[in-house]
C-alpha atoms as a PDB file:
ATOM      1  CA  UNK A   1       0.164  15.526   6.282  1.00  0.00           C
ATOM      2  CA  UNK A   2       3.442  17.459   5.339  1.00  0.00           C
ATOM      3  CA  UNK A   3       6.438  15.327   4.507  1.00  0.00           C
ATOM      4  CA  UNK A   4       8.137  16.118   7.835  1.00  0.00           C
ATOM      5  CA  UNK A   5       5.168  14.900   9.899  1.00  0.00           C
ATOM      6  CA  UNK A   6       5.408  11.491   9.243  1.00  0.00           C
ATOM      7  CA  UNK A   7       7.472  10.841  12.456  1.00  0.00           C
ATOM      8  CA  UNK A   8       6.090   6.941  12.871  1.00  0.00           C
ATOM      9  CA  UNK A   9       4.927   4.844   9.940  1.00  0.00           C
ATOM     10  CA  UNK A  10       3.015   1.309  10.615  1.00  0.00           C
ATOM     11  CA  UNK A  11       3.775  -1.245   7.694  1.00  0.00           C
ATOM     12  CA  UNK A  12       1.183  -3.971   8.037  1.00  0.00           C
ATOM     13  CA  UNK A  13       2.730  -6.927   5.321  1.00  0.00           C
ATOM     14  CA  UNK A  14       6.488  -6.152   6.394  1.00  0.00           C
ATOM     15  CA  UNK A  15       7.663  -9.675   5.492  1.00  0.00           C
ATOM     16  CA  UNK A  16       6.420  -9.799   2.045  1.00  0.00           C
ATOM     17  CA  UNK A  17       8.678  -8.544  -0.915  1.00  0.00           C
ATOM     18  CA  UNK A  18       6.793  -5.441  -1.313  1.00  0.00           C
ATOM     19  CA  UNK A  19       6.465  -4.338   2.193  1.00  0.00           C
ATOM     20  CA  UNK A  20      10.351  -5.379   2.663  1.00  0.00           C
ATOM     21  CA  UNK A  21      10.844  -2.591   0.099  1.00  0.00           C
ATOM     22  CA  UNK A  22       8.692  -0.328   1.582  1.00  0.00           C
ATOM     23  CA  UNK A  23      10.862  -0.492   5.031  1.00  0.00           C
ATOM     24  CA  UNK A  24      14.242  -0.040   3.248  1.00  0.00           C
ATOM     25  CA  UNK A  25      12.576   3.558   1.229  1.00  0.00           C
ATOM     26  CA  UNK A  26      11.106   4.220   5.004  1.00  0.00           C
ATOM     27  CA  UNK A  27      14.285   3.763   6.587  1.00  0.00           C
ATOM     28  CA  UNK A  28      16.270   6.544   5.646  1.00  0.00           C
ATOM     29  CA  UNK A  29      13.444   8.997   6.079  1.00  0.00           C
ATOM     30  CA  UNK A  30      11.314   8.159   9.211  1.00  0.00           C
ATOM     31  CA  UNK A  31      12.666   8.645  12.868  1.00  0.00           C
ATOM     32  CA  UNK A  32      10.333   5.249  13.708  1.00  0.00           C
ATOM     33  CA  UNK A  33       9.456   2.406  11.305  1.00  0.00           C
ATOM     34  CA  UNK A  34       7.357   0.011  12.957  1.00  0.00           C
ATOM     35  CA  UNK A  35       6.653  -3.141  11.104  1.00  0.00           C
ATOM     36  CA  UNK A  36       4.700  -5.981  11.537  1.00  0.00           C
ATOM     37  CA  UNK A  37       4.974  -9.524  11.022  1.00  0.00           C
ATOM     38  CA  UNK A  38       3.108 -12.755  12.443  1.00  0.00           C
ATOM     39  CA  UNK A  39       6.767 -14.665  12.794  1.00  0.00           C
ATOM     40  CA  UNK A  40       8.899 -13.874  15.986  1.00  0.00           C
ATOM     41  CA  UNK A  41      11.949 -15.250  13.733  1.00  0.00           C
ATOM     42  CA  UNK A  42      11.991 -12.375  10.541  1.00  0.00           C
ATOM     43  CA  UNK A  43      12.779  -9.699  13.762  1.00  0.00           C
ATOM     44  CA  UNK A  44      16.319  -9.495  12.862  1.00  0.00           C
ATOM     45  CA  UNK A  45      15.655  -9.691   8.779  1.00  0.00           C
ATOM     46  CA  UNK A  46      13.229  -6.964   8.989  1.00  0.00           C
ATOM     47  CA  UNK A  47      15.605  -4.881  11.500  1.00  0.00           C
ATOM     48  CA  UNK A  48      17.781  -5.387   8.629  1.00  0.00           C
ATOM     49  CA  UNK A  49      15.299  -3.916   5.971  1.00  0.00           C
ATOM     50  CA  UNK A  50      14.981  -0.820   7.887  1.00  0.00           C
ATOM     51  CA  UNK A  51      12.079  -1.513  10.810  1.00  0.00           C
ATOM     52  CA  UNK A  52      13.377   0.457  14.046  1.00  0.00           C
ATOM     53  CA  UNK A  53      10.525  -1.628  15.623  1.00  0.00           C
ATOM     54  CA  UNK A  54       8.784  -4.853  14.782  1.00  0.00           C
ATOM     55  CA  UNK A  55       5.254  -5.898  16.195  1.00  0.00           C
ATOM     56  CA  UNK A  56       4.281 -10.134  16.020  1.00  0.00           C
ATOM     57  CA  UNK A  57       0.638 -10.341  15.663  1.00  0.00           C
ATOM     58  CA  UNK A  58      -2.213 -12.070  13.551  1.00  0.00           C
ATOM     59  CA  UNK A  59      -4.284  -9.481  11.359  1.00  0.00           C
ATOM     60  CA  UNK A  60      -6.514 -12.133  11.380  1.00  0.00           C
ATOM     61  CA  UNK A  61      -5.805 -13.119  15.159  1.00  0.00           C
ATOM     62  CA  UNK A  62      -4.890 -10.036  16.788  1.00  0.00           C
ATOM     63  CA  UNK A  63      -4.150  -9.498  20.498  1.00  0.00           C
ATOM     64  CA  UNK A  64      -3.264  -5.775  20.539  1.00  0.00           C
ATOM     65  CA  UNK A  65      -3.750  -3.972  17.519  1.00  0.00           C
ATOM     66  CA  UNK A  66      -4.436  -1.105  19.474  1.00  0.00           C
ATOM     67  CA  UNK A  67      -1.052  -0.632  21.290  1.00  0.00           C
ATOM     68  CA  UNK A  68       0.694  -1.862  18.405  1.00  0.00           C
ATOM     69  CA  UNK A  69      -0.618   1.658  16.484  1.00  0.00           C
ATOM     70  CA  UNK A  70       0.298   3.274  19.814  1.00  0.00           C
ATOM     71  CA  UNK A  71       1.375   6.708  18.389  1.00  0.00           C
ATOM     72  CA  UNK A  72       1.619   5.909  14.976  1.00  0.00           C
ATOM     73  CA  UNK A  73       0.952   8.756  11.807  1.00  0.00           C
ATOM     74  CA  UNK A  74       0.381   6.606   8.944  1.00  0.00           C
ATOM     75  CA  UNK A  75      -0.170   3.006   8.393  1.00  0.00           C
ATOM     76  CA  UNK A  76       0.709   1.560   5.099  1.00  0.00           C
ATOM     77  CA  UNK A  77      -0.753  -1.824   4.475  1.00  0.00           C
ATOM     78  CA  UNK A  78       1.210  -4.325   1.610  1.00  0.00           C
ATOM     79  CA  UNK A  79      -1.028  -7.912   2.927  1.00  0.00           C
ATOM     80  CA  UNK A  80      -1.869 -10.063   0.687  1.00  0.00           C
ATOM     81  CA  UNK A  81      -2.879 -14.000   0.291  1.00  0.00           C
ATOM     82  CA  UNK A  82      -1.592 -16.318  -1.716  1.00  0.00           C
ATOM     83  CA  UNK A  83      -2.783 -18.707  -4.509  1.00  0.00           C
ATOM     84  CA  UNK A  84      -2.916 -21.546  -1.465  1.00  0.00           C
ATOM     85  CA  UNK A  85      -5.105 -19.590   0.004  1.00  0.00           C
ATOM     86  CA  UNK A  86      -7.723 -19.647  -2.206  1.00  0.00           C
ATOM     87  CA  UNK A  87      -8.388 -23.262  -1.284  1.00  0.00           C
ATOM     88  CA  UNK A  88      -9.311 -22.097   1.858  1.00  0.00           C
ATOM     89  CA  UNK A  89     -12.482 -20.757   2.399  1.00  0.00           C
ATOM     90  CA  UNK A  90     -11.498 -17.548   4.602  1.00  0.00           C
ATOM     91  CA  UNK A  91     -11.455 -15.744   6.126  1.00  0.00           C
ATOM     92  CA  UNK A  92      -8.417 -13.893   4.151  1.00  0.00           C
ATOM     93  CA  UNK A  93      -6.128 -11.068   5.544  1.00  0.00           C
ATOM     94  CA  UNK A  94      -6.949  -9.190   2.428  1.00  0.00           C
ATOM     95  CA  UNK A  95     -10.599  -8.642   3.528  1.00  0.00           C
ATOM     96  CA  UNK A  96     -10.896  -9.168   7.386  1.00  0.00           C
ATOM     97  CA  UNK A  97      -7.673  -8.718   8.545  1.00  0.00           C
ATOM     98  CA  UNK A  98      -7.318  -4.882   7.079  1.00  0.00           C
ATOM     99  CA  UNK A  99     -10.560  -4.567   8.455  1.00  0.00           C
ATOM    100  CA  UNK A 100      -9.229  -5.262  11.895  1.00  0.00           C
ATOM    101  CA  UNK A 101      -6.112  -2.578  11.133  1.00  0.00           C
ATOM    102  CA  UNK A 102      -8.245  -0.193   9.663  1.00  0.00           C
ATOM    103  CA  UNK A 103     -11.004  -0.601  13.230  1.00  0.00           C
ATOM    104  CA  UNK A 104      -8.030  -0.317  15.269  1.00  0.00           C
ATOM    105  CA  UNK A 105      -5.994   2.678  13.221  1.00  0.00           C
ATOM    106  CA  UNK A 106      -9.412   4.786  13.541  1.00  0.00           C
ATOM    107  CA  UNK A 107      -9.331   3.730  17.438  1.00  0.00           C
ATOM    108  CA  UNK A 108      -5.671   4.933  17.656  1.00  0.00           C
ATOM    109  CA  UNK A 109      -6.205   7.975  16.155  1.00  0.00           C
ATOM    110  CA  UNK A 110      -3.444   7.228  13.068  1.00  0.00           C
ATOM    111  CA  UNK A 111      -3.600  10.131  10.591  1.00  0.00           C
ATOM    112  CA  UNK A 112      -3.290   8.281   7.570  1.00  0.00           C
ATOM    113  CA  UNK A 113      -3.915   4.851   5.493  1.00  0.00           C
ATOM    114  CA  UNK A 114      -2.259   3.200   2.780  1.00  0.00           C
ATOM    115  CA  UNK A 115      -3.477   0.071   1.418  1.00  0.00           C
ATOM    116  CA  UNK A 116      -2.007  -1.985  -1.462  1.00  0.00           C
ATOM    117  CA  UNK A 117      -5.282  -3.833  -3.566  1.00  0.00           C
ATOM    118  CA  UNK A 118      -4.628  -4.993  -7.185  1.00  0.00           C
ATOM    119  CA  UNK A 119      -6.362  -4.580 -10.886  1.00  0.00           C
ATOM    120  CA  UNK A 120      -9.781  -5.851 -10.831  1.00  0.00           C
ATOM    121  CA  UNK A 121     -11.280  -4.898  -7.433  1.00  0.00           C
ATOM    122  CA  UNK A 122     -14.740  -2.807  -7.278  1.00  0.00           C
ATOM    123  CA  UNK A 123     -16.858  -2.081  -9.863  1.00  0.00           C
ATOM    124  CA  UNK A 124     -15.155  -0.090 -12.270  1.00  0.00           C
ATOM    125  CA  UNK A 125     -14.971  -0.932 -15.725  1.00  0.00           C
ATOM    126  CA  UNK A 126     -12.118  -3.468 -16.228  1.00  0.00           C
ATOM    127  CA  UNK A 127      -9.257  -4.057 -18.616  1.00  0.00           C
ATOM    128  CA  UNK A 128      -9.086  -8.082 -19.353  1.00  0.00           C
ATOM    129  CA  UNK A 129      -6.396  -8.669 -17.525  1.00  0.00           C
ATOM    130  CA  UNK A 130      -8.422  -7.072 -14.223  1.00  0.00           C
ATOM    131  CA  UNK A 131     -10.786  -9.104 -15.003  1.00  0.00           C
ATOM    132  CA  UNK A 132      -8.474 -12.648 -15.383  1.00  0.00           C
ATOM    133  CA  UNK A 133      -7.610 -11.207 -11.778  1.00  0.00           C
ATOM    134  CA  UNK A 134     -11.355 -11.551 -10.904  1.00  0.00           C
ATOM    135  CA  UNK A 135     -11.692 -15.187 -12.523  1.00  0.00           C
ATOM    136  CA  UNK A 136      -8.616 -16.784 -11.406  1.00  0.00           C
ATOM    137  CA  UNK A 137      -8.360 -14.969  -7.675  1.00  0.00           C
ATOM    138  CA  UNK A 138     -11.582 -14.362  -7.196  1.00  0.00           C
ATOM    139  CA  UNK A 139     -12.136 -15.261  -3.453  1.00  0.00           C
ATOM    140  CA  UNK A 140      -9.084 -12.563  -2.799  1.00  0.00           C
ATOM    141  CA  UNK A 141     -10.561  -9.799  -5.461  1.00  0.00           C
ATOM    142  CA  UNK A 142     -13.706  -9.924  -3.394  1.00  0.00           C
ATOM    143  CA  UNK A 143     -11.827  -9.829   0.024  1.00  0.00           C
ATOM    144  CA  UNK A 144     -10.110  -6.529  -1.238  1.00  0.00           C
ATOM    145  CA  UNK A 145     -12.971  -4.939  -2.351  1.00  0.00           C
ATOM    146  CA  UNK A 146     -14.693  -5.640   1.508  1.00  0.00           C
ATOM    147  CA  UNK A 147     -11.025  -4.100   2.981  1.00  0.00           C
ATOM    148  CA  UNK A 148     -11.313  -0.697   0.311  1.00  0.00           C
ATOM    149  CA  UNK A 149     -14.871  -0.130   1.221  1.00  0.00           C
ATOM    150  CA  UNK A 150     -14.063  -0.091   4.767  1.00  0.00           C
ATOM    151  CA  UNK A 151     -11.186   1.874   3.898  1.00  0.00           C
ATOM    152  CA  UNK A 152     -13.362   4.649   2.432  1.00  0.00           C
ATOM    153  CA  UNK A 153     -16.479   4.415   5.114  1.00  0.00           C
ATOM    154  CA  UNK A 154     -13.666   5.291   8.025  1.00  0.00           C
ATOM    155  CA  UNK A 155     -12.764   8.782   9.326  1.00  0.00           C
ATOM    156  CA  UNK A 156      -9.077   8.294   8.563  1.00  0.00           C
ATOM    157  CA  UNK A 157      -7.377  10.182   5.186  1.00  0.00           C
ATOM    158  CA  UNK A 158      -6.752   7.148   2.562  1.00  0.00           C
ATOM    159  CA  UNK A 159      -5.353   5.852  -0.314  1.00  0.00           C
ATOM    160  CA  UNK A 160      -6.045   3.396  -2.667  1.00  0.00           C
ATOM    161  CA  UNK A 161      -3.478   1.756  -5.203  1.00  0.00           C
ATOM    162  CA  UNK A 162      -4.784  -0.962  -7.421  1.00  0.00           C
ATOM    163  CA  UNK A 163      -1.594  -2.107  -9.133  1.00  0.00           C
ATOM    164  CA  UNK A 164      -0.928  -4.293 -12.392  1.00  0.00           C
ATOM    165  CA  UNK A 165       1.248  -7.597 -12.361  1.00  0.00           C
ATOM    166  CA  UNK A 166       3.999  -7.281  -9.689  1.00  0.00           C
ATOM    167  CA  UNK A 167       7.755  -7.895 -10.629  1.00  0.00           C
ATOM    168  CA  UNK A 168      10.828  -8.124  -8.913  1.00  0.00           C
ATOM    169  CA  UNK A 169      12.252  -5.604 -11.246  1.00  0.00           C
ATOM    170  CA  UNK A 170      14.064  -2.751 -10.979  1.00  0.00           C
ATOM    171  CA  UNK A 171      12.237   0.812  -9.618  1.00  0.00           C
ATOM    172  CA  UNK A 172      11.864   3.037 -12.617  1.00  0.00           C
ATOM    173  CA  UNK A 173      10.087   6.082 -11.196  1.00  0.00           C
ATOM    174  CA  UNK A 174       8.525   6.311 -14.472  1.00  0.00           C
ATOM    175  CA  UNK A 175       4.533   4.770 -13.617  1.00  0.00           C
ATOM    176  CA  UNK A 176       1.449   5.519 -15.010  1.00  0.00           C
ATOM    177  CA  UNK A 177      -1.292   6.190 -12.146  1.00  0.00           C
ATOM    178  CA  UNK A 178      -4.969   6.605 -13.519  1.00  0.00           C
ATOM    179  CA  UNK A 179      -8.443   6.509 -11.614  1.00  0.00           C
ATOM    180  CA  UNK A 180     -10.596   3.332 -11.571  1.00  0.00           C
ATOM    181  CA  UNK A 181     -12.240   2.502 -14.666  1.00  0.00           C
ATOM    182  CA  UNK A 182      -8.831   3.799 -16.892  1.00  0.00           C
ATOM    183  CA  UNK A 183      -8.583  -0.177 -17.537  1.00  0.00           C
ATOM    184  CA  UNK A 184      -4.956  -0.310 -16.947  1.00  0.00           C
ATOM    185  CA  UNK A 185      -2.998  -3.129 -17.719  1.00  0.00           C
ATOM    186  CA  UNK A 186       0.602  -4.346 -17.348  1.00  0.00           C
ATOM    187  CA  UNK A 187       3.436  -4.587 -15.147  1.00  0.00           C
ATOM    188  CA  UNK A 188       5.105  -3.235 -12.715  1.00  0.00           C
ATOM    189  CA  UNK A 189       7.804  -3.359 -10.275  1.00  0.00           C
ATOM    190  CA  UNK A 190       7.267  -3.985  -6.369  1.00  0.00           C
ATOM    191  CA  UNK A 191       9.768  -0.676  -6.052  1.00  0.00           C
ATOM    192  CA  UNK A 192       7.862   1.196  -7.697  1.00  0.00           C
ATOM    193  CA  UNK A 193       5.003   0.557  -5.871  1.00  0.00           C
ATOM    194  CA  UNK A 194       6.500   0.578  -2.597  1.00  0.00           C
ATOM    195  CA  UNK A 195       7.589   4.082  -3.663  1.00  0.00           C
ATOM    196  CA  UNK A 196       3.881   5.338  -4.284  1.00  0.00           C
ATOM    197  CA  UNK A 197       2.781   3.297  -1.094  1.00  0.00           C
ATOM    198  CA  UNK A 198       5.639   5.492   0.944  1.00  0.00           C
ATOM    199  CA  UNK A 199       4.568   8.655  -0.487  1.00  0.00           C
ATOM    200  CA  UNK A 200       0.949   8.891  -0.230  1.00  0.00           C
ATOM    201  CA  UNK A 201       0.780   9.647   3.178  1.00  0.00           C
ATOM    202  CA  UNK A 202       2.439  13.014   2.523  1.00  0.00           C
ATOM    203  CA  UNK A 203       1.644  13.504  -0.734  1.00  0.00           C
ATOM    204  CA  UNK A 204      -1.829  15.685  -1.109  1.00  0.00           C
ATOM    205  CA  UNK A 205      -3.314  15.284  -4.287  1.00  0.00           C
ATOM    206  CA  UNK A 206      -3.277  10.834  -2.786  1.00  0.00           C
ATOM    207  CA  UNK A 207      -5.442  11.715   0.157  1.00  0.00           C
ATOM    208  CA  UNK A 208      -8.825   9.883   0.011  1.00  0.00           C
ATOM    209  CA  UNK A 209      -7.718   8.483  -3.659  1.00  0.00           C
ATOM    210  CA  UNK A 210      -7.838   5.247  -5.216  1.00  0.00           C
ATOM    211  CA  UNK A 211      -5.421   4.899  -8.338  1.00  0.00           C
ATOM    212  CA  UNK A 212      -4.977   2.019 -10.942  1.00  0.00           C
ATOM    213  CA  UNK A 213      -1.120   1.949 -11.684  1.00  0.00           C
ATOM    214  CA  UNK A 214       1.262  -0.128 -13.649  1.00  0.00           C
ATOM    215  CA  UNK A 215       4.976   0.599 -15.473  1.00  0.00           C
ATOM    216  CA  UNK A 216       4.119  -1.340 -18.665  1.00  0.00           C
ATOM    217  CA  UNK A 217       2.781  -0.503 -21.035  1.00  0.00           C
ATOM    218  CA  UNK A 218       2.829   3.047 -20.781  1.00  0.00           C
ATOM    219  CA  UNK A 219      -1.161   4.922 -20.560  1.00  0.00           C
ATOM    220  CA  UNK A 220       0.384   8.779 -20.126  1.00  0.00           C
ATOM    221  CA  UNK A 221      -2.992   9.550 -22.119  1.00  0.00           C
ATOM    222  CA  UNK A 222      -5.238   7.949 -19.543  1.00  0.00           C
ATOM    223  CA  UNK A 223      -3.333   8.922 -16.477  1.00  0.00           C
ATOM    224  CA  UNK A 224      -3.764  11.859 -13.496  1.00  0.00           C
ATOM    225  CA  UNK A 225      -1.153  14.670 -12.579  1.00  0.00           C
ATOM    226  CA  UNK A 226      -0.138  14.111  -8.991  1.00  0.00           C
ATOM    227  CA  UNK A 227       2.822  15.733  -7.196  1.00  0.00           C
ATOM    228  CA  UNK A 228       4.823  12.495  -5.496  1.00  0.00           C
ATOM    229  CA  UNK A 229       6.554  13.271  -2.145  1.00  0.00           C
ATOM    230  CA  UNK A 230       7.971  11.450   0.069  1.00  0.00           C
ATOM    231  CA  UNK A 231       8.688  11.713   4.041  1.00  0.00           C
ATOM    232  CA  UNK A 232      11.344  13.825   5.119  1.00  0.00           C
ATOM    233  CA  UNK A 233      11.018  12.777   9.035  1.00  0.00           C
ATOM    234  CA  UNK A 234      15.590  12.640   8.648  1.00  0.00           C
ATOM    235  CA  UNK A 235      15.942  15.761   7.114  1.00  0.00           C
ATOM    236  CA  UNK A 236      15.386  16.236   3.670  1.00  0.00           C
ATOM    237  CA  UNK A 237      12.847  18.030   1.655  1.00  0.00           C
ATOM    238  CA  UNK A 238      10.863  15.406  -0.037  1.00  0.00           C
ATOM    239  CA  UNK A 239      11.637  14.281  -3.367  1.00  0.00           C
ATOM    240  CA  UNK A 240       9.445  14.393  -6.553  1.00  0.00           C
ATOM    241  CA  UNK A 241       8.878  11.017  -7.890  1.00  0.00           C
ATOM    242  CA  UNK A 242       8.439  11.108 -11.880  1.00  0.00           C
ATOM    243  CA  UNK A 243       5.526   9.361 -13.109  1.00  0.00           C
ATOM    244  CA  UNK A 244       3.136   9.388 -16.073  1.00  0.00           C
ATOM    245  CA  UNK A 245       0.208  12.075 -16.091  1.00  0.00           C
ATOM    246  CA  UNK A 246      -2.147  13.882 -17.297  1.00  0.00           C
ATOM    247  CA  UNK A 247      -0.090  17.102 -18.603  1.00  0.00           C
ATOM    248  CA  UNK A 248       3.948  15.892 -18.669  1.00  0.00           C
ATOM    249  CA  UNK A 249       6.726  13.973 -17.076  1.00  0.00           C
ATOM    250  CA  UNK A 250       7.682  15.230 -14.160  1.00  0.00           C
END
């Protein structure tokens, strides 16, 4: 997908911090952000954030998936549970209810799919903290790794991105983005990732990827070279994003 093709981008998680910073990078640069939330009250916030459109449905309770994706290019997917939800036994959004988007993105014909997993899922070798991920959110890890493998089985273009501890902090545009099994470990901001999230639709070297990626420490040794872009569906021409890799800082 070029940058300019990305005329209508589904973000699945809207509410959450993440996917809130996903719609205001979106905003600017896609004719039609549609976003989706399960609360008929966070309309206007998420209006606010940058959504030209906002769906209410379950992921895990979904009455019209389908028609929600109506005409969408590229989903990108920020759900997550939360530590409460680990006392319940599932099933979790993380696992069943990206199923569901991914079924009914195939179904729509969407071009492109973005999902947002964490350290620790599959079975790549680990760094410890991946594997304190494992121990401590186990029932979630497990739920993700379910969601990427139906990711990957489905005839859609995808990316992966596994990131480190998320922070409120400030985007850097300075990230180090390895394959599984680099055993990352670290921080790193929810702008930065929303940045990556936003650009691997368009971005070629991300299509049918999975990257490990955190801000700090630093692994420029253990990282890949990948040319960032991001949509240009307004006007521009894409704009590099500088992250670690393999060869320099670009």
């Amino acid at each position: 997908m070029e940058p300019s093709d990305a005329e209508t981008v589904f973000v699945a998680g809207a509410s959450g911090a993440t996917g809130r910073a996903v719609l205001r990078l979106l905003g600017p640069r896609v004719p039609t952000v549609r976003a989706l939330t399960r609360s008929p009250g966070k309309r206007p916030s998420l209006r606010r954030a940058g959504a030209d459109e906002v769906v209410v449905d379950d992921l895990l309770d979904p009455s019209d998936l389908a028609g929600a994706l109506d005409g969408v290019d590229a989903v990108v997917s920020t759900v997550g549970s939360g530590l409460a939800d680990i006392r319940r036994s599932g099933p979790y959004v993380d696992g069943a209810g990206t199923e569901a988007l991914v079924d009914a993105a195939v179904t729509a014909g969407v071009e492109a799919f973005v999902m947002e997993s964490a350290l620790g899922v599959g079975d790549e070798p680990a760094s410890p903290l991946a594997a304190a991920f494992d121990l401590f959110i186990g029932p979630i890890q497990r739920a993700k790794t379910q969601a990427e493998a139906a990711l990957r089985s489905a005839p859609v273009r995808h990316t992966i991105l596994r990131p480190g501890v998320l922070t409120n902090g400030p985007r850097t545009d300075d990230v180090t983005v390895a394959r599984p099994g680099a055993k990352l470990y670290g921080t790193v901001s929810r702008a930065d990732v929303a940045r990556l999230l936003v650009a691997a639709p368009v971005t070629d070297a991300a299509a049918d990827e999975t990257f490990e990626l955190v801000e700090r420490p630093a692994f420029p040794d253990r990282a890949v070279a990948v040319d960032w872009q991001l949509p240009a569906g307004r006007g521009d021409d894409g704009i590099d994003i500088d992250v670690h890799d393999g060869e320099s800082e670009n």
